[in-house]
PDB file of N, CA and C in Angstrom:
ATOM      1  N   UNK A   1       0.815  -1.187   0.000  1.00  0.00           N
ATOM      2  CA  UNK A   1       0.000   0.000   0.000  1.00  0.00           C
ATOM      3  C   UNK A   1       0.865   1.260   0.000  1.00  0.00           C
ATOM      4  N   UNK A   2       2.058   1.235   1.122  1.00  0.00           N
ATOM      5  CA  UNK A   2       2.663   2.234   0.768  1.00  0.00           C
ATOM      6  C   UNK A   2       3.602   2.280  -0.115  1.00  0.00           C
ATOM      7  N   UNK A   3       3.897   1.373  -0.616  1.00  0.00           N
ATOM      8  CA  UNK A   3       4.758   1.814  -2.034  1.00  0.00           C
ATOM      9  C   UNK A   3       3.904   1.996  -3.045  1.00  0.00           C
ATOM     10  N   UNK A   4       2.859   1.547  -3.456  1.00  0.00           N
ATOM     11  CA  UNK A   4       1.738   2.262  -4.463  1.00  0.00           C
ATOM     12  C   UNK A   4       1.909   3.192  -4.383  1.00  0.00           C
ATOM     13  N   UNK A   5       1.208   4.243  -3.086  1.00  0.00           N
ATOM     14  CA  UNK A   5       1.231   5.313  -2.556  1.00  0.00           C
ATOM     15  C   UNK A   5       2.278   6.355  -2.809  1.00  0.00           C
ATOM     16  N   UNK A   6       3.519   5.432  -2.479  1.00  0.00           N
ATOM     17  CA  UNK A   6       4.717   5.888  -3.046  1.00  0.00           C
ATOM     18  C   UNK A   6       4.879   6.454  -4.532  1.00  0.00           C
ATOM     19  N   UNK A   7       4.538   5.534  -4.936  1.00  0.00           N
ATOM     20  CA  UNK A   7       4.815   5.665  -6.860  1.00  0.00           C
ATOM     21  C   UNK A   7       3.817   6.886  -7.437  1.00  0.00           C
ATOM     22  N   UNK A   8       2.722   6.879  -6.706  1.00  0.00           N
ATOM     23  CA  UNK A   8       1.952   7.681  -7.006  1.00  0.00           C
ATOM     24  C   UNK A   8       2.050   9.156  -6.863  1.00  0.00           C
ATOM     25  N   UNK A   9       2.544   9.473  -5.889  1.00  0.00           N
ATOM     26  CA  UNK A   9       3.120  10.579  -5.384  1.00  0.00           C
ATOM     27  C   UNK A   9       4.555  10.928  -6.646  1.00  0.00           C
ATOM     28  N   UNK A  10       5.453   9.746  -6.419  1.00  0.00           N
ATOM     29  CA  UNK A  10       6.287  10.760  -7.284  1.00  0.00           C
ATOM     30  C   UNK A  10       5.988  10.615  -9.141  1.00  0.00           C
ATOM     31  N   UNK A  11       5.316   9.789  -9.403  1.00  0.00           N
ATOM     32  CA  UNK A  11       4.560  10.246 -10.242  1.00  0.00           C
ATOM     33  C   UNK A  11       3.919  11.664 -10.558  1.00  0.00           C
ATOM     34  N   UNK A  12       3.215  12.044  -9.863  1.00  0.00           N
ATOM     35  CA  UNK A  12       2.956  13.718  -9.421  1.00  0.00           C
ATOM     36  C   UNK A  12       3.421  14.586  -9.379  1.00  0.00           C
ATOM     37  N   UNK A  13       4.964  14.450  -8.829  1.00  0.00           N
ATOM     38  CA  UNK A  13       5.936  14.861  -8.971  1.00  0.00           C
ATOM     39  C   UNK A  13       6.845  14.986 -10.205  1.00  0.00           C
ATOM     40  N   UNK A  14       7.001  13.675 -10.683  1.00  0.00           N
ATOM     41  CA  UNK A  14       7.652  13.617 -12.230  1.00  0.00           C
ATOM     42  C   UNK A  14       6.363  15.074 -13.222  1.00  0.00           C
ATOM     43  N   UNK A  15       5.666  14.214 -13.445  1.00  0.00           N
ATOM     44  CA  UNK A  15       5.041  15.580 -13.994  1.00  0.00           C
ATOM     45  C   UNK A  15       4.594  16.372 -14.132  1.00  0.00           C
ATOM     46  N   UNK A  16       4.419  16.740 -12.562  1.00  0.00           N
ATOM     47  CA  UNK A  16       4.414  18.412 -12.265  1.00  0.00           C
ATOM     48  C   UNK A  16       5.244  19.173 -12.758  1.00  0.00           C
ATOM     49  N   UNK A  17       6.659  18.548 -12.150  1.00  0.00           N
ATOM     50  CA  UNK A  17       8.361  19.238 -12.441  1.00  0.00           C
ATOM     51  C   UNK A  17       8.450  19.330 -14.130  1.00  0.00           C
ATOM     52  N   UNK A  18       7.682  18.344 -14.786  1.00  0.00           N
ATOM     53  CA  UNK A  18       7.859  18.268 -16.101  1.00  0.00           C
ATOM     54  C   UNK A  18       7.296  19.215 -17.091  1.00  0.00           C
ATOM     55  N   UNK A  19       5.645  19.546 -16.226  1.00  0.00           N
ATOM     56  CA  UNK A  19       5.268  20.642 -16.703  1.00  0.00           C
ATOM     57  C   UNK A  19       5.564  21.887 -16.571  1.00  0.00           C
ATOM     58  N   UNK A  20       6.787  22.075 -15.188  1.00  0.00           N
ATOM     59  CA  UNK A  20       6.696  23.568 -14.921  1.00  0.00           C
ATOM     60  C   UNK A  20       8.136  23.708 -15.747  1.00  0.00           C
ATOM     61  N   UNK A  21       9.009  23.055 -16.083  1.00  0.00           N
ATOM     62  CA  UNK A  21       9.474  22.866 -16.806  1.00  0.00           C
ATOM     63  C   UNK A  21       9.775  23.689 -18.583  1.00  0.00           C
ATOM     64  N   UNK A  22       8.616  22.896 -18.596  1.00  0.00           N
ATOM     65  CA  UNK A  22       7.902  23.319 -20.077  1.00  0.00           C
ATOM     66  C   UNK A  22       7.537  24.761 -20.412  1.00  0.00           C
ATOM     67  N   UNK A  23       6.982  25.332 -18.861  1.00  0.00           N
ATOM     68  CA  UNK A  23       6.404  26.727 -19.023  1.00  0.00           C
ATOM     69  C   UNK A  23       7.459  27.861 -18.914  1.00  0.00           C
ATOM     70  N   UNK A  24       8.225  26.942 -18.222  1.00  0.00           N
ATOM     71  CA  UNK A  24       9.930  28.187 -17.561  1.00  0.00           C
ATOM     72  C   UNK A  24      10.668  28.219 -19.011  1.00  0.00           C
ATOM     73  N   UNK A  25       9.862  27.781 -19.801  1.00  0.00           N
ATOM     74  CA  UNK A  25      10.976  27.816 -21.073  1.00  0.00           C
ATOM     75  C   UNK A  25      11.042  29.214 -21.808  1.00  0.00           C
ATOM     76  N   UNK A  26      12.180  29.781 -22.406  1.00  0.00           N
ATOM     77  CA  UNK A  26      12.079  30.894 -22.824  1.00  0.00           C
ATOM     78  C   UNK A  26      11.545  31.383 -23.619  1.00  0.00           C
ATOM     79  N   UNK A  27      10.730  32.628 -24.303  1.00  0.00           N
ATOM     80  CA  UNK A  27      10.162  32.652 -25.285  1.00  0.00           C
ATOM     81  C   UNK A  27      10.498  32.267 -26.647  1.00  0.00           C
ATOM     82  N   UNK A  28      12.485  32.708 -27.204  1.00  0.00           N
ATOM     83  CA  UNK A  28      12.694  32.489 -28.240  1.00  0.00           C
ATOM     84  C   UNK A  28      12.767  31.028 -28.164  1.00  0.00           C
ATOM     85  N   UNK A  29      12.578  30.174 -27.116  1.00  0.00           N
ATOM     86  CA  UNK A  29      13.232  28.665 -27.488  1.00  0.00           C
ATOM     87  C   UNK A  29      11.886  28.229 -28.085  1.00  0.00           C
ATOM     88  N   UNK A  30      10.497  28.780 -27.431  1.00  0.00           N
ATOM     89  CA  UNK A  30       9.075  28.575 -27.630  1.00  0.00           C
ATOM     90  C   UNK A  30       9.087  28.983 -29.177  1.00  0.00           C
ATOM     91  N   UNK A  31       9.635  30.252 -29.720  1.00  0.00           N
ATOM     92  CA  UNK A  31       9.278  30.704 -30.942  1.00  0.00           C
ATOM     93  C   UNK A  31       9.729  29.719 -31.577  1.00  0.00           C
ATOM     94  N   UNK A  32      11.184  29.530 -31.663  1.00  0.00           N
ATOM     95  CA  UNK A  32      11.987  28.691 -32.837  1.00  0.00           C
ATOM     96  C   UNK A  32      11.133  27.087 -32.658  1.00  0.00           C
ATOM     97  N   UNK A  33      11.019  26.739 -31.576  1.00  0.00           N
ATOM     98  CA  UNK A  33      10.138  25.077 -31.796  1.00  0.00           C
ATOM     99  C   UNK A  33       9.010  25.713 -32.367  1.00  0.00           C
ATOM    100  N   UNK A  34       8.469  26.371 -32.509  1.00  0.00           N
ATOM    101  CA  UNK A  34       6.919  26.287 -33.228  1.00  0.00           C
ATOM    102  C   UNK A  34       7.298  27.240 -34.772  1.00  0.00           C
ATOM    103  N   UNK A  35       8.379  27.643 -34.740  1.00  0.00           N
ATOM    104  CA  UNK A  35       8.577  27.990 -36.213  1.00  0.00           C
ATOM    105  C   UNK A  35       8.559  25.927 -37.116  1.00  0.00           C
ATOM    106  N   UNK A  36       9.838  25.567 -36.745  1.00  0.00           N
ATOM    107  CA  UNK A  36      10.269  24.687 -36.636  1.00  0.00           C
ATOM    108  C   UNK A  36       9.067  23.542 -36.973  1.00  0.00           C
ATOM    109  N   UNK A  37       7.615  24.006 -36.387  1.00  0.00           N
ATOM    110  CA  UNK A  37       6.860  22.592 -36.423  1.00  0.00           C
ATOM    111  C   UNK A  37       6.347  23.186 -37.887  1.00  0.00           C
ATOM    112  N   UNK A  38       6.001  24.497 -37.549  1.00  0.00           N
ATOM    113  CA  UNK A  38       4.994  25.479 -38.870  1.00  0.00           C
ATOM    114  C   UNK A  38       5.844  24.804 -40.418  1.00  0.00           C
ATOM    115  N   UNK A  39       7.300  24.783 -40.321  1.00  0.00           N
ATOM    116  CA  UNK A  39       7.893  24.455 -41.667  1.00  0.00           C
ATOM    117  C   UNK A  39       7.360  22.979 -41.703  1.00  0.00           C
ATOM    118  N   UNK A  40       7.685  21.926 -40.284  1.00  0.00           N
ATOM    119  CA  UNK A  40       7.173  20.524 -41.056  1.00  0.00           C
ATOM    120  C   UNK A  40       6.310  20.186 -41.735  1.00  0.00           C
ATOM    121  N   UNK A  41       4.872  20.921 -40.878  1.00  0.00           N
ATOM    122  CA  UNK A  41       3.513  20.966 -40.947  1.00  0.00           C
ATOM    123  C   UNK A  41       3.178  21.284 -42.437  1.00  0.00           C
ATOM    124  N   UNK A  42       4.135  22.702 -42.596  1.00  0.00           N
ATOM    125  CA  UNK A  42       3.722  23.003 -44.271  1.00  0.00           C
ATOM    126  C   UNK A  42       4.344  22.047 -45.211  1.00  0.00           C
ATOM    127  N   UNK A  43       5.565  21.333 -45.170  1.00  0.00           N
ATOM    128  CA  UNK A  43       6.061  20.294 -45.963  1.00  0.00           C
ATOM    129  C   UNK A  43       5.104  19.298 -46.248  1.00  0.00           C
ATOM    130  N   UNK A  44       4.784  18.741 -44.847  1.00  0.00           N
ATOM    131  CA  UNK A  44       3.155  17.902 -45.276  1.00  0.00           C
ATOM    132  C   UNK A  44       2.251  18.278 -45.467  1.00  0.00           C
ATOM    133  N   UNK A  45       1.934  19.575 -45.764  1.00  0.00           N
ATOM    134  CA  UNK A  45       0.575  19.893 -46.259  1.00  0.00           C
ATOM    135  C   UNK A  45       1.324  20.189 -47.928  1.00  0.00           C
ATOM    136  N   UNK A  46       2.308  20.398 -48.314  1.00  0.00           N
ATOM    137  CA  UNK A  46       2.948  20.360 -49.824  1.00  0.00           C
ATOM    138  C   UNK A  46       2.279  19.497 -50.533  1.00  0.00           C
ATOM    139  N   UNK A  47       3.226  17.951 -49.464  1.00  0.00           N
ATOM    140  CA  UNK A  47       3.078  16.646 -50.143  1.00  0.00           C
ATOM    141  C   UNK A  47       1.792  15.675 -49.870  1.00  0.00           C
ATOM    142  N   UNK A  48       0.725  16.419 -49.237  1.00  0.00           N
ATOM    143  CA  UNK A  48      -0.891  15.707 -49.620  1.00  0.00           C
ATOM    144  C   UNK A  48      -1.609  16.821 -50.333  1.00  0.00           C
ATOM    145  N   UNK A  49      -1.034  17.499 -50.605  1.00  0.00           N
ATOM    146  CA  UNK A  49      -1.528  18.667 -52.300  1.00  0.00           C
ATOM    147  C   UNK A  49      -1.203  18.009 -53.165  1.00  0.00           C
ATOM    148  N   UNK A  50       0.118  17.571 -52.938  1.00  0.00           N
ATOM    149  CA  UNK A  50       0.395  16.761 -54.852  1.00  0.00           C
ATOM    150  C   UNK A  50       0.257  15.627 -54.785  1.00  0.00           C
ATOM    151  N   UNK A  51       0.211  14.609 -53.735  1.00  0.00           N
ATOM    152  CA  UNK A  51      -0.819  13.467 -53.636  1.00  0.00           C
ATOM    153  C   UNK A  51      -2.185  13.220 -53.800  1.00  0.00           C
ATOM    154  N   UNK A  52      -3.141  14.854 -53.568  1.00  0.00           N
ATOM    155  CA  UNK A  52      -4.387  14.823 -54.021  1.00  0.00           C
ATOM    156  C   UNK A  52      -4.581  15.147 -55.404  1.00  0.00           C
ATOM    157  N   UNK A  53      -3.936  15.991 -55.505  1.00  0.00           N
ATOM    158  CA  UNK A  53      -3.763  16.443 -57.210  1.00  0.00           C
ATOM    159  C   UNK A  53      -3.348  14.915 -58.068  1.00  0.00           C
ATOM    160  N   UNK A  54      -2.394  14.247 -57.657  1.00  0.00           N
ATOM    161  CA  UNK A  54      -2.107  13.068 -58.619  1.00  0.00           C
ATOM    162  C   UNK A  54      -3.075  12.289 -58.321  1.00  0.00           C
ATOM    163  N   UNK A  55      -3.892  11.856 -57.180  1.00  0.00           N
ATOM    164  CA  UNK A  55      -5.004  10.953 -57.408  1.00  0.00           C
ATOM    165  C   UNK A  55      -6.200  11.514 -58.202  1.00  0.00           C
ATOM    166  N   UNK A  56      -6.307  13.003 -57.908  1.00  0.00           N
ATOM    167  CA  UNK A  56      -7.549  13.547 -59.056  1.00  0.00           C
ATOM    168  C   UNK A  56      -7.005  13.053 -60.371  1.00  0.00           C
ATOM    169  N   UNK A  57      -5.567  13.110 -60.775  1.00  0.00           N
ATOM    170  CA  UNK A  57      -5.896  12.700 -62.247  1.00  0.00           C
ATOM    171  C   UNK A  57      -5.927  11.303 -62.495  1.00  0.00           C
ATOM    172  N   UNK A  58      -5.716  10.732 -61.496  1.00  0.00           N
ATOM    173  CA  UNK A  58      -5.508   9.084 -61.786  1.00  0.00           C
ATOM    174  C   UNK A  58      -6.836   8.191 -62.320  1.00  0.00           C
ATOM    175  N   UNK A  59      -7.637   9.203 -61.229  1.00  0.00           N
ATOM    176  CA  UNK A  59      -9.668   8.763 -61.280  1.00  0.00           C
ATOM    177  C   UNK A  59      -9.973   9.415 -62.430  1.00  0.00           C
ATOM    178  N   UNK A  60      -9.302  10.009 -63.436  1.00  0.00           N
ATOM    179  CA  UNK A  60     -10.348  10.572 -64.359  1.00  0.00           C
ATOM    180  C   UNK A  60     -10.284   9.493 -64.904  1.00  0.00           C
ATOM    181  N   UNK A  61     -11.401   9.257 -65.949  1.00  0.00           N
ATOM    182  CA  UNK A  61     -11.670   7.968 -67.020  1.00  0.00           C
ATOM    183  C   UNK A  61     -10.620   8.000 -67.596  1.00  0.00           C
ATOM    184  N   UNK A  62     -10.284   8.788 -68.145  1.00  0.00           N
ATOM    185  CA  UNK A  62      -9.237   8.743 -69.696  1.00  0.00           C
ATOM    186  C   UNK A  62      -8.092   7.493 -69.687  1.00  0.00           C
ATOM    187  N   UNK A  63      -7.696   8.375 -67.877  1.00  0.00           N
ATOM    188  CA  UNK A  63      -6.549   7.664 -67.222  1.00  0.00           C
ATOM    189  C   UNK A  63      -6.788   6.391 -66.793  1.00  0.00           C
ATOM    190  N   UNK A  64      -7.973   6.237 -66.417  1.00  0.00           N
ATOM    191  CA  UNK A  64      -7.964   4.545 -66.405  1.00  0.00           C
ATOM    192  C   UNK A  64      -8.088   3.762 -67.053  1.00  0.00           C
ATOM    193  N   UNK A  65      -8.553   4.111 -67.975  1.00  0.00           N
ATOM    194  CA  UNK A  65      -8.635   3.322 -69.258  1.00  0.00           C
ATOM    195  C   UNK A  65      -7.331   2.896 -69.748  1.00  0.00           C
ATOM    196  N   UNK A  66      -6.388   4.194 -69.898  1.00  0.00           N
ATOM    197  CA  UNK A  66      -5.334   3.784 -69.960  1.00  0.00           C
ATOM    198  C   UNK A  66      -4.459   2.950 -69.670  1.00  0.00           C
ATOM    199  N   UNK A  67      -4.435   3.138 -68.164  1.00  0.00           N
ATOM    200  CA  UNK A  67      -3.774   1.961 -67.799  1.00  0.00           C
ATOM    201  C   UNK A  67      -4.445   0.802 -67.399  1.00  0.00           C
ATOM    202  N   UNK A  68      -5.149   0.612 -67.917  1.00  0.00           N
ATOM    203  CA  UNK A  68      -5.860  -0.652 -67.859  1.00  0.00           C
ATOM    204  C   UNK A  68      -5.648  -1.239 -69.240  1.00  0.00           C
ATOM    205  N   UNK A  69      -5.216  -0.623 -70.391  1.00  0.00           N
ATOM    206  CA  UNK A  69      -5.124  -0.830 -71.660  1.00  0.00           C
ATOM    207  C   UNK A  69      -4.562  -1.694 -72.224  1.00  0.00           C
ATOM    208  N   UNK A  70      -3.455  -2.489 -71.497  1.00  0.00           N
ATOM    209  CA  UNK A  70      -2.458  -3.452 -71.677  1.00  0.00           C
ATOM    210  C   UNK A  70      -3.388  -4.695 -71.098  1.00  0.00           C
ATOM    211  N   UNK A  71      -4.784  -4.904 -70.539  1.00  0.00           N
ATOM    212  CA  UNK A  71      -4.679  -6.254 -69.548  1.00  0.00           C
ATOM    213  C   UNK A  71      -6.340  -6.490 -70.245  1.00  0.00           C
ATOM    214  N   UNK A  72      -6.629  -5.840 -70.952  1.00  0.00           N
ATOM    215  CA  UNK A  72      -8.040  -6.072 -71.969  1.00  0.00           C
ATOM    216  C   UNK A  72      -8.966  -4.432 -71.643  1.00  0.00           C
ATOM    217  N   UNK A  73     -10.202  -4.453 -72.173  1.00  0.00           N
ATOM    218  CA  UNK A  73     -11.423  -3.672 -72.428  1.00  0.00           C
ATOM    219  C   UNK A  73     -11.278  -3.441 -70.838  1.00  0.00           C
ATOM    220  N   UNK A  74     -11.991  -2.271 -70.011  1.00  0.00           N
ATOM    221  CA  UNK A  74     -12.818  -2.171 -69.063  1.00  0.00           C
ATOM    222  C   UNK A  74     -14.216  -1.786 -69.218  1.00  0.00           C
ATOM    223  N   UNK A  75     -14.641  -2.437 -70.190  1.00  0.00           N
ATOM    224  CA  UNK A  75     -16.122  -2.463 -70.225  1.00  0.00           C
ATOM    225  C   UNK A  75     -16.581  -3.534 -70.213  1.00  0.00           C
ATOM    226  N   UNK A  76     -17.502  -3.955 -69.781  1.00  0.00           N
ATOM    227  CA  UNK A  76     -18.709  -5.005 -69.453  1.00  0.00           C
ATOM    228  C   UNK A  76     -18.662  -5.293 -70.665  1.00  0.00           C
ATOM    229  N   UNK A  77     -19.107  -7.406 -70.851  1.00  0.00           N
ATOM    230  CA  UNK A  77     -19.608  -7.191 -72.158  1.00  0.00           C
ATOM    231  C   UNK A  77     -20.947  -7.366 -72.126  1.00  0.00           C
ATOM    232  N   UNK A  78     -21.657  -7.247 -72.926  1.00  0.00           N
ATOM    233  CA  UNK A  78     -22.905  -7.149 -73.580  1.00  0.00           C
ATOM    234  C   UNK A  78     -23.884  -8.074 -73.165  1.00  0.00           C
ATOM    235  N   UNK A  79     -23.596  -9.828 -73.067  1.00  0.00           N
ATOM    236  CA  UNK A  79     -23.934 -10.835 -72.684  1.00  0.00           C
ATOM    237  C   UNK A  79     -22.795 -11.506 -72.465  1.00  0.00           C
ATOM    238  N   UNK A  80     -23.134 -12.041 -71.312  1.00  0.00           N
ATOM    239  CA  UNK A  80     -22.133 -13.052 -70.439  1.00  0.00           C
ATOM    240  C   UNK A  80     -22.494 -14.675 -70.830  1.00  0.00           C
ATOM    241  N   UNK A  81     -21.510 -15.422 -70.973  1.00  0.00           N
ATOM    242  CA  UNK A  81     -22.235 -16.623 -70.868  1.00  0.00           C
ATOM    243  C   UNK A  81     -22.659 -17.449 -69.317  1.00  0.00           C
ATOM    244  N   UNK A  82     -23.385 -18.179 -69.289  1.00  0.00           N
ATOM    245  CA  UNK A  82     -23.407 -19.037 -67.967  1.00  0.00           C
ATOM    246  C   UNK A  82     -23.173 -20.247 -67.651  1.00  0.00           C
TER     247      UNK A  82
END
């Protein structure tokens, strides 16, 4: 019981200290990490622009047809046999 008790407490401790921590931090160290995330953030918002853009053209018909062009028709046929 009292070592639960124990753990629990400095548990409380770990991240209290961890949060005050966080807040004692200086402003420019605060600026440059959140510049820092703003550039990642925009890198991945780059590369699911031209991932959405290349799947818009992939779904147009033209394009599937295309590459489907080598492996037969993608149209239904007419009557099936059974």
């Amino acid at each position: 019981m009292k070592y639960t008790l124990g753990l629990i407490v400095l548990s409380v401790l770990v991240f209290t200290s961890h949060a005050l921590a966080q807040q004692s931090m200086p402003a420019e160290e605060k600026l440059e990490k959140l510049r820092l995330e703003l550039i990642d953030v925009q890198g991945k918002e780059a590369f699911l622009r031209t991932r959405a853009q290349q799947l818009d053209e992939d779904i147009k018909p033209e394009n599937i047809a295309r590459s489907l062009a080598g492996f037969g028709s993608s149209r239904q046929p007419i009557f099936a046999r059974s």
